[in-house]
Protein backbone atom coordinates (compact mmCIF):
# COMPACT_ATOMS: atom_id res chain seq x y z
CA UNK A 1 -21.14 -151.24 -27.09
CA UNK A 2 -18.94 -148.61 -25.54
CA UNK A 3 -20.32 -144.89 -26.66
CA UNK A 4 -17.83 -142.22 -28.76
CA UNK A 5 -18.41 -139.41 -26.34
CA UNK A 6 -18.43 -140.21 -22.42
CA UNK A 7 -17.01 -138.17 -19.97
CA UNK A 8 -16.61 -134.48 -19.70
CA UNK A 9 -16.63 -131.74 -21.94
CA UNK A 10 -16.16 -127.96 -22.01
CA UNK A 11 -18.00 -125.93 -23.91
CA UNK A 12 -15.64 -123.52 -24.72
CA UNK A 13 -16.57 -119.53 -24.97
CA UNK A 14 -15.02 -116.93 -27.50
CA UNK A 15 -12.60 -114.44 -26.28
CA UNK A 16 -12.71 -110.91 -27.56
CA UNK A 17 -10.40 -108.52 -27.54
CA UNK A 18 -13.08 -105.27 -28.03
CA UNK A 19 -15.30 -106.71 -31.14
CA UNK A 20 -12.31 -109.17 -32.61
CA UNK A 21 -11.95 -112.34 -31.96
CA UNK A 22 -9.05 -113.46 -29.91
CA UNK A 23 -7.60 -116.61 -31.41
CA UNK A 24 -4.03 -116.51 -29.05
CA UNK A 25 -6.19 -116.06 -25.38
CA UNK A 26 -8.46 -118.71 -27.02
CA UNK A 27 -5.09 -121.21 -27.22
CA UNK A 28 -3.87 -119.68 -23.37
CA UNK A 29 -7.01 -120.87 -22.22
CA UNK A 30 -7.21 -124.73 -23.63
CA UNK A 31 -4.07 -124.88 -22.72
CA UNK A 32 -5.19 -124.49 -18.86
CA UNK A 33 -7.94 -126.65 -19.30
CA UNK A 34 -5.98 -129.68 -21.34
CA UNK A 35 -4.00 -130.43 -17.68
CA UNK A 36 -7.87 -131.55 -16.24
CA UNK A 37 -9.09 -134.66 -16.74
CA UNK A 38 -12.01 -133.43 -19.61
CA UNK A 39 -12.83 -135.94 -22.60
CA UNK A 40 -12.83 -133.09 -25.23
CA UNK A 41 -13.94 -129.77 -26.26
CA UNK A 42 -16.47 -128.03 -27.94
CA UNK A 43 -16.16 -124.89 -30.19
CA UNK A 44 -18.79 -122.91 -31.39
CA UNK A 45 -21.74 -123.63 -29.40
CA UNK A 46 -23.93 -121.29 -27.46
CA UNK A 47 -21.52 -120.53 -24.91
CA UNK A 48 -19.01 -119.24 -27.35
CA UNK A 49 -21.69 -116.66 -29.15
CA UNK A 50 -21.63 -118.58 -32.26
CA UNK A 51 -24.31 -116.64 -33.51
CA UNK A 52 -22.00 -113.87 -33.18
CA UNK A 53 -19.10 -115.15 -35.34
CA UNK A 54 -18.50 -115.00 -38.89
CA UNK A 55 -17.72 -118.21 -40.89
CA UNK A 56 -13.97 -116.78 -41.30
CA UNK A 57 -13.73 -115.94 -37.21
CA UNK A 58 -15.24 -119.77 -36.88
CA UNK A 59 -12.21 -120.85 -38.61
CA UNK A 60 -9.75 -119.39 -36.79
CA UNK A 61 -11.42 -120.37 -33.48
CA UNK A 62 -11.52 -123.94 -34.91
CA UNK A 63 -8.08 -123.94 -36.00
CA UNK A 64 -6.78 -122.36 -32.60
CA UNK A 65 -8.40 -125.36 -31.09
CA UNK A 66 -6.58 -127.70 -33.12
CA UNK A 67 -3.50 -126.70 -32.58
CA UNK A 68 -3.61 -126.15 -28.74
CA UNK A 69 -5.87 -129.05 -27.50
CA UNK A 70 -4.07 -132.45 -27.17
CA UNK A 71 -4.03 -135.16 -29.37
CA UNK A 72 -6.47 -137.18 -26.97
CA UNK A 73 -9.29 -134.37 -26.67
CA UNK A 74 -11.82 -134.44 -28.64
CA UNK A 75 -12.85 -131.53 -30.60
CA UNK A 76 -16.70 -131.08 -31.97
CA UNK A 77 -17.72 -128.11 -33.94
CA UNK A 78 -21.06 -126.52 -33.94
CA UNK A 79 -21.99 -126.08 -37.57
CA UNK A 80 -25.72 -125.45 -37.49
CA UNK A 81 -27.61 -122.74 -39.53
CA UNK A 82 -30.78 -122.47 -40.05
CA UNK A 83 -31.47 -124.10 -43.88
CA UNK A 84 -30.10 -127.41 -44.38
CA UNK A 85 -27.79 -126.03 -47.21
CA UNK A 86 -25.94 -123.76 -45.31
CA UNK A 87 -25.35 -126.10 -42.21
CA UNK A 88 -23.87 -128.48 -45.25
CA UNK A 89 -21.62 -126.04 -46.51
CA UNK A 90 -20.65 -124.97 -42.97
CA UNK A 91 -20.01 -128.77 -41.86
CA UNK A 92 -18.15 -129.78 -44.95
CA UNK A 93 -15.97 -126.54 -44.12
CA UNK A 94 -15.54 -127.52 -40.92
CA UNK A 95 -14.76 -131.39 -41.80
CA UNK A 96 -11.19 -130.49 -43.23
CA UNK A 97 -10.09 -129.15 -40.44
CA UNK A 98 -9.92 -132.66 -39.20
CA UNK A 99 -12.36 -132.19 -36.17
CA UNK A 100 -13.83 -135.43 -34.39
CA UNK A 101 -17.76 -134.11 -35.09
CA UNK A 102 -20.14 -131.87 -35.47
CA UNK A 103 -23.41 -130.32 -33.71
CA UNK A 104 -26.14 -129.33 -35.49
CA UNK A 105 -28.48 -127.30 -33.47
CA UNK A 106 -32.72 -127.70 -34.52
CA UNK A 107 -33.21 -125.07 -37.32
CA UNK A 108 -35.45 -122.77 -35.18
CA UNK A 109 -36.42 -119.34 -37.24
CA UNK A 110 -39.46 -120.86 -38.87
CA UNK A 111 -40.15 -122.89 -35.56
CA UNK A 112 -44.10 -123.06 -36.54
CA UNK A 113 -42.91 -125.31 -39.81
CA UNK A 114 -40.24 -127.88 -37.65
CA UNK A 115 -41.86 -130.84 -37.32
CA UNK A 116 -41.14 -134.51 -36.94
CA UNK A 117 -40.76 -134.47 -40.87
CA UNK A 118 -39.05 -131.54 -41.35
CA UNK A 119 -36.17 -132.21 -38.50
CA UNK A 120 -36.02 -135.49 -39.74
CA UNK A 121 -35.40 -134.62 -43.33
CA UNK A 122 -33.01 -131.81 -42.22
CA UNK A 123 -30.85 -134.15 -40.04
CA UNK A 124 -30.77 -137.20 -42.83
CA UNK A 125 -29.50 -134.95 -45.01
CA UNK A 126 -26.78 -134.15 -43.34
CA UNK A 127 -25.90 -137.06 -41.82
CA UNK A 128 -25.85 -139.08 -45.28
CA UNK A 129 -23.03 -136.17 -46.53
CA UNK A 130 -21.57 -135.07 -43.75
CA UNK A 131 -17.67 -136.72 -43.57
CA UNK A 132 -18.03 -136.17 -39.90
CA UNK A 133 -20.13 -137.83 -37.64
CA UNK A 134 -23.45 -135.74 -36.44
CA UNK A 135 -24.74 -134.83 -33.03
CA UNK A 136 -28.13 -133.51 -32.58
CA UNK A 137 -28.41 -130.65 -30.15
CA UNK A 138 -31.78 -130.29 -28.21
CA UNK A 139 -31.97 -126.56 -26.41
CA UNK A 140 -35.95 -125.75 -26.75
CA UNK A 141 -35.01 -122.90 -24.13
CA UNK A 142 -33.18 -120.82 -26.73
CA UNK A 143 -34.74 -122.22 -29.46
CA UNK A 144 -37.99 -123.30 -29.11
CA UNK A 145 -38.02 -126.48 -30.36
CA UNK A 146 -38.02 -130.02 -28.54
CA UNK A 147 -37.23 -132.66 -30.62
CA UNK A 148 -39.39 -135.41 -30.39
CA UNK A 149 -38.31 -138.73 -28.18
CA UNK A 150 -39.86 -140.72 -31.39
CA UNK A 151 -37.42 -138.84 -33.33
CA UNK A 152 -34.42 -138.89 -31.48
CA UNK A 153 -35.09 -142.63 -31.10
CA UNK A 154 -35.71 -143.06 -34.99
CA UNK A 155 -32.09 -141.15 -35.52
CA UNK A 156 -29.99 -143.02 -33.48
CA UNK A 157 -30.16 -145.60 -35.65
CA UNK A 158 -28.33 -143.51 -38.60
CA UNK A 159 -24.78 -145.16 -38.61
CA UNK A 160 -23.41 -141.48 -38.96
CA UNK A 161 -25.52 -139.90 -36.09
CA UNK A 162 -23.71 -140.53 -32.94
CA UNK A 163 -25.73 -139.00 -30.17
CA UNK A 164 -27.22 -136.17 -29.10
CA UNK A 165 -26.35 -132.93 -26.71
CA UNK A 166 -29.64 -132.07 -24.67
CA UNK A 167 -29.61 -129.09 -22.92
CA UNK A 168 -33.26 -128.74 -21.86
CA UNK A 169 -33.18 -130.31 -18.08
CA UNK A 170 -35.80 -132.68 -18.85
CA UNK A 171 -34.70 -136.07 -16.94
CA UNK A 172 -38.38 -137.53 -18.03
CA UNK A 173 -37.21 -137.15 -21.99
CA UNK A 174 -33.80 -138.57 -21.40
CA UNK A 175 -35.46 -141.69 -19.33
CA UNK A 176 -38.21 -142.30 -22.19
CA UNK A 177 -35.49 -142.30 -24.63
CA UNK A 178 -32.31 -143.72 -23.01
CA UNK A 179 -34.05 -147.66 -23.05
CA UNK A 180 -34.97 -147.53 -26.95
CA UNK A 181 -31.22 -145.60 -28.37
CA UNK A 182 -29.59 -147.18 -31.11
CA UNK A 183 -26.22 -149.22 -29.42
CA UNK A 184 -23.11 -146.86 -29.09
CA UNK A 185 -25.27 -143.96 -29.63
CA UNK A 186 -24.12 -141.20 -27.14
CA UNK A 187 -26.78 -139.24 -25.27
CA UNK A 188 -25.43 -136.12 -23.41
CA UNK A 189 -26.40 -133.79 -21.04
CA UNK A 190 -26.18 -129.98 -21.85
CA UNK A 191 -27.40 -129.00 -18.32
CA UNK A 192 -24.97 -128.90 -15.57
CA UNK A 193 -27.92 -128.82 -12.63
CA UNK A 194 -28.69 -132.54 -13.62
CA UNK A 195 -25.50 -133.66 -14.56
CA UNK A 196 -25.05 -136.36 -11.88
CA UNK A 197 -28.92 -137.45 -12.34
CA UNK A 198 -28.75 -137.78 -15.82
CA UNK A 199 -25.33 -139.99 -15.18
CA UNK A 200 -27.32 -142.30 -13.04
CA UNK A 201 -30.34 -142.27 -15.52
CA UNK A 202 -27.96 -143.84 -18.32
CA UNK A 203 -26.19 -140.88 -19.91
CA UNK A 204 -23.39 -141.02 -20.91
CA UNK A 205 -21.12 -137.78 -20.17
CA UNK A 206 -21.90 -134.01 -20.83
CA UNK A 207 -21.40 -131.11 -22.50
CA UNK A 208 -21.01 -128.12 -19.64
CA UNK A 209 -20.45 -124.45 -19.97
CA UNK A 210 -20.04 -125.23 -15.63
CA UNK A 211 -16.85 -127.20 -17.06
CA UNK A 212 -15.39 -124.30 -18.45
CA UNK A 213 -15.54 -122.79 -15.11
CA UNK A 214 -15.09 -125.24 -12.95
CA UNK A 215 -12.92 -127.70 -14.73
CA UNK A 216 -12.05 -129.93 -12.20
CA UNK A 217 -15.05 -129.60 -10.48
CA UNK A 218 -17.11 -131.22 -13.62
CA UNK A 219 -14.32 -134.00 -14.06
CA UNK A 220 -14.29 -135.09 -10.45
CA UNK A 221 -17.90 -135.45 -10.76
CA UNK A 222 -17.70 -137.62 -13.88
CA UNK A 223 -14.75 -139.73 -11.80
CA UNK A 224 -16.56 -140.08 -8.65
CA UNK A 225 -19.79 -141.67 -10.75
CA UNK A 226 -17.92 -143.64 -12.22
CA UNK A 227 -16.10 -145.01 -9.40
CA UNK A 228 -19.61 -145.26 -7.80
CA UNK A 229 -18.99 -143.00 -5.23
CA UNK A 230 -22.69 -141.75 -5.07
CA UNK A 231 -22.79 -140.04 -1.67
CA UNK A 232 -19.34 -137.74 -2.77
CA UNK A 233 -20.74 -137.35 -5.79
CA UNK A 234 -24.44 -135.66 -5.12
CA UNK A 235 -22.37 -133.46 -2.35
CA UNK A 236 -20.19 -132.10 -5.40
CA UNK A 237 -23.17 -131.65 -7.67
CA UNK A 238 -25.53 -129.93 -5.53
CA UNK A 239 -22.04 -127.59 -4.68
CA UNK A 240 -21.91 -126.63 -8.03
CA UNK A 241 -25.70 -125.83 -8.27
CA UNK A 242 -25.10 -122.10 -7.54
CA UNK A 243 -22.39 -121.49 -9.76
CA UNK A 244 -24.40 -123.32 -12.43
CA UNK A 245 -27.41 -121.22 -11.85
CA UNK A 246 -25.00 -118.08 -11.95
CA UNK A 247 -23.65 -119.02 -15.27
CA UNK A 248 -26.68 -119.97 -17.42
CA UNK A 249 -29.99 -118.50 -15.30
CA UNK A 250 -28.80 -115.29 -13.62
CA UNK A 251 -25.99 -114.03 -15.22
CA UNK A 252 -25.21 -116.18 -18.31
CA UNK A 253 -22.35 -114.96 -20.96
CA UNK A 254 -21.48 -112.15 -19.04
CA UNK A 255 -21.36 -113.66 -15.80
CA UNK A 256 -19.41 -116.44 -17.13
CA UNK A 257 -16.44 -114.25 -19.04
CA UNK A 258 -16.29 -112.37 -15.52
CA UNK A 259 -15.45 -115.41 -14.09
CA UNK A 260 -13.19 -116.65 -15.85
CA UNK A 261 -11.09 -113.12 -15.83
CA UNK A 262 -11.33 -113.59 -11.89
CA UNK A 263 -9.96 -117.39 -12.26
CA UNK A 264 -6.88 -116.52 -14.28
CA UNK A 265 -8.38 -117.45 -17.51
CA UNK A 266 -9.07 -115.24 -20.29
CA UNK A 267 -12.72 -114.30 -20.12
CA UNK A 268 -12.92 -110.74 -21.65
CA UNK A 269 -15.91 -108.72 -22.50
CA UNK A 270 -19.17 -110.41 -24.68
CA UNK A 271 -19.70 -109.78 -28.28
CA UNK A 272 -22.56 -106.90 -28.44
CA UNK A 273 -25.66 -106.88 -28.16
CA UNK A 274 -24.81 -108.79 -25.28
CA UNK A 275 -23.66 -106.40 -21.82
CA UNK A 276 -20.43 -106.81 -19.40
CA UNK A 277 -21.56 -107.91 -15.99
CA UNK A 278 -22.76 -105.05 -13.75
CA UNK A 279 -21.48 -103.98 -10.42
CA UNK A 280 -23.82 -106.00 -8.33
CA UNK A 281 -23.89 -109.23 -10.85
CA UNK A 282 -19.80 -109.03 -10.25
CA UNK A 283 -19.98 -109.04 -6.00
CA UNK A 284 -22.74 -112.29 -7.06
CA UNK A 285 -20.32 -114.27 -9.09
CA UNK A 286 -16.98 -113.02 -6.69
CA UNK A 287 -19.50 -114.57 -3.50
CA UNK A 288 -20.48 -117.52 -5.43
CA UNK A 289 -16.56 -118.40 -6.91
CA UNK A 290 -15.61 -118.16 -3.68
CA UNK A 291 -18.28 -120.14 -1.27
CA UNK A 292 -17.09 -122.75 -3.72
CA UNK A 293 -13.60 -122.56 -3.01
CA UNK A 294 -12.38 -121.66 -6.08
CA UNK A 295 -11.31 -118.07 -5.58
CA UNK A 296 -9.19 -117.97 -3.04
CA UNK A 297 -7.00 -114.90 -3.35
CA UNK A 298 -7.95 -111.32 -3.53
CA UNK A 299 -9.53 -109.98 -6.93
CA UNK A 300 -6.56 -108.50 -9.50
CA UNK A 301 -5.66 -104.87 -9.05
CA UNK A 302 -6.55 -103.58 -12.60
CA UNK A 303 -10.29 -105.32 -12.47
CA UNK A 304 -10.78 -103.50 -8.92
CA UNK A 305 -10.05 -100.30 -10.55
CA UNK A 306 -12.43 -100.76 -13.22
CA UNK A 307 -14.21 -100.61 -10.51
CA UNK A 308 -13.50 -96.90 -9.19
């Protein structure tokens, strides 16, 4: 049975213009990244500060997505909060905006309490009401929580649960799960450092903030596996490793919106508490963007006087 999500998708971050959203560099951006080969987008996960946003600025970022991404992408929301009721409300909100899904992050605040039980009473619940289909998303680094393989095996099975986002790296949980997954159940790989490997393993596409820098990097990776071109394919990967690194490890939010202002996207600054990138983690990510290939010409006059 084919799965609903394969391929590549960006996970899209929030542009701010000071402390306000901007929906309009949020549309000039999709609208770069709709002419790459990417299966869909994602809006309102980790790397666009969702914890960050109000439910009215989530709107807006939803509905900017909407109406720039083509008909073809898909578009998944993150809706989760931490009770069950609110990440109900949220997704129901969410659902009439006509999005293709949603992805509920593990509750995480009382982490001591989230069990086996209690995730799997949390993501019944909103499976059985949502008007959407579900996605589970596994990131135990930011929140602390690993969901189960048991679990995640036991869920896959709900007809409105349609796979699952894991971000935490671990090929040895996606290759005890990947053999006992419900048909057409989608597993996907949050971690761009593995991206290839979990390919080969049986995954079935991802969902990469490395995609929202390196667009056509990420796609050409999904092509070339696909076309079982293994040899060009672990070159490209272990390319990207740095920038990967750069974006999530070393740098993260800020290191990623700095990048993108150097690429011709709109990156801007992070939502506080978060910091801009400092002087040295700049000269890191210029190095890195351009060992890759993917900054060719000289850095913007007004960004090197910010630097004076």
């Amino acid at each position: 049975m084919q799965k609903s999500y394969e391929g590549t998708f960006a996970a899209l971050s929030t542009p701010f213009f000071g402390d306000r959203i901007a929906p309009e560099k949020f549309t000039e951006n999709i609208q770069k990244y709709d002419s790459f080969d990417l299966a869909g987008y994602v809006v309102l996960g980790t790397t666009g500060e969702n914890v960050f946003l109000s439910d009215e600025e989530s709107e807006k970022l939803v509905l900017a997505t909407k109406e720039a991404a083509s008909p073809e992408k898909k578009v998944i929301v993150g809706t989760g909060r931490e009770s069950t009721h609110a990440t109900l409300e949220f997704t129901d909100r969410m659902a009439r905006l006509e999005i293709d899904a949603v992805l509920v992050r593990t509750p995480s605040y009382y982490k001591s309490r989230m069990d086996d039980e209690a995730l799997k009473k949390h993501y019944l619940t909103i499976a059985e009401r949502s008007k959407v289909p579900v996605l589970i998303y596994n990131i135990p680094q930011l929140t602390g929580i690993t969901i189960s393989p048991k679990l995640i095996i036991e869920l896959s099975h709900h007809s409105n649960i349609k796979g699952i986002k894991d971000s935490s790296g671990n090929l040895a949980f996606l290759g005890e799960v990947i053999p006992h997954l419900a048909p057409g159940f989608s597993f996907i790989l949050g971690a761009g450092s593995v991206f290839l490997q979990g390919l080969l393993m049986g995954a079935c596409g991802g969902i990469l903030r490395l995609a929202v820098v390196a667009p056509a990097q990420c796609a050409k990776l999904y092509r070339l596996y696909s076309e079982k071109k293994f040899d060009e394919a672990q070159k490209l990967q272990l390319d990207l490793i740095p920038l990967n690194k750069a974006i999530i490890q070393t740098h993260g939010i800020p290191g990623l919106k700095y990048a993108l202002d150097l690429l011709g996207y709109y990156g801007g600054p992070p939502r506080s508490p978060l910091l801009p990138l400092d002087e040295k983690g700049k000269k890191e990510m210029e190095a890195i963007l351009k060992n890759l290939g993917l900054l060719t010409t000289s850095i913007p006059q007004e960004m090197s006087d910010e630097k004076k």
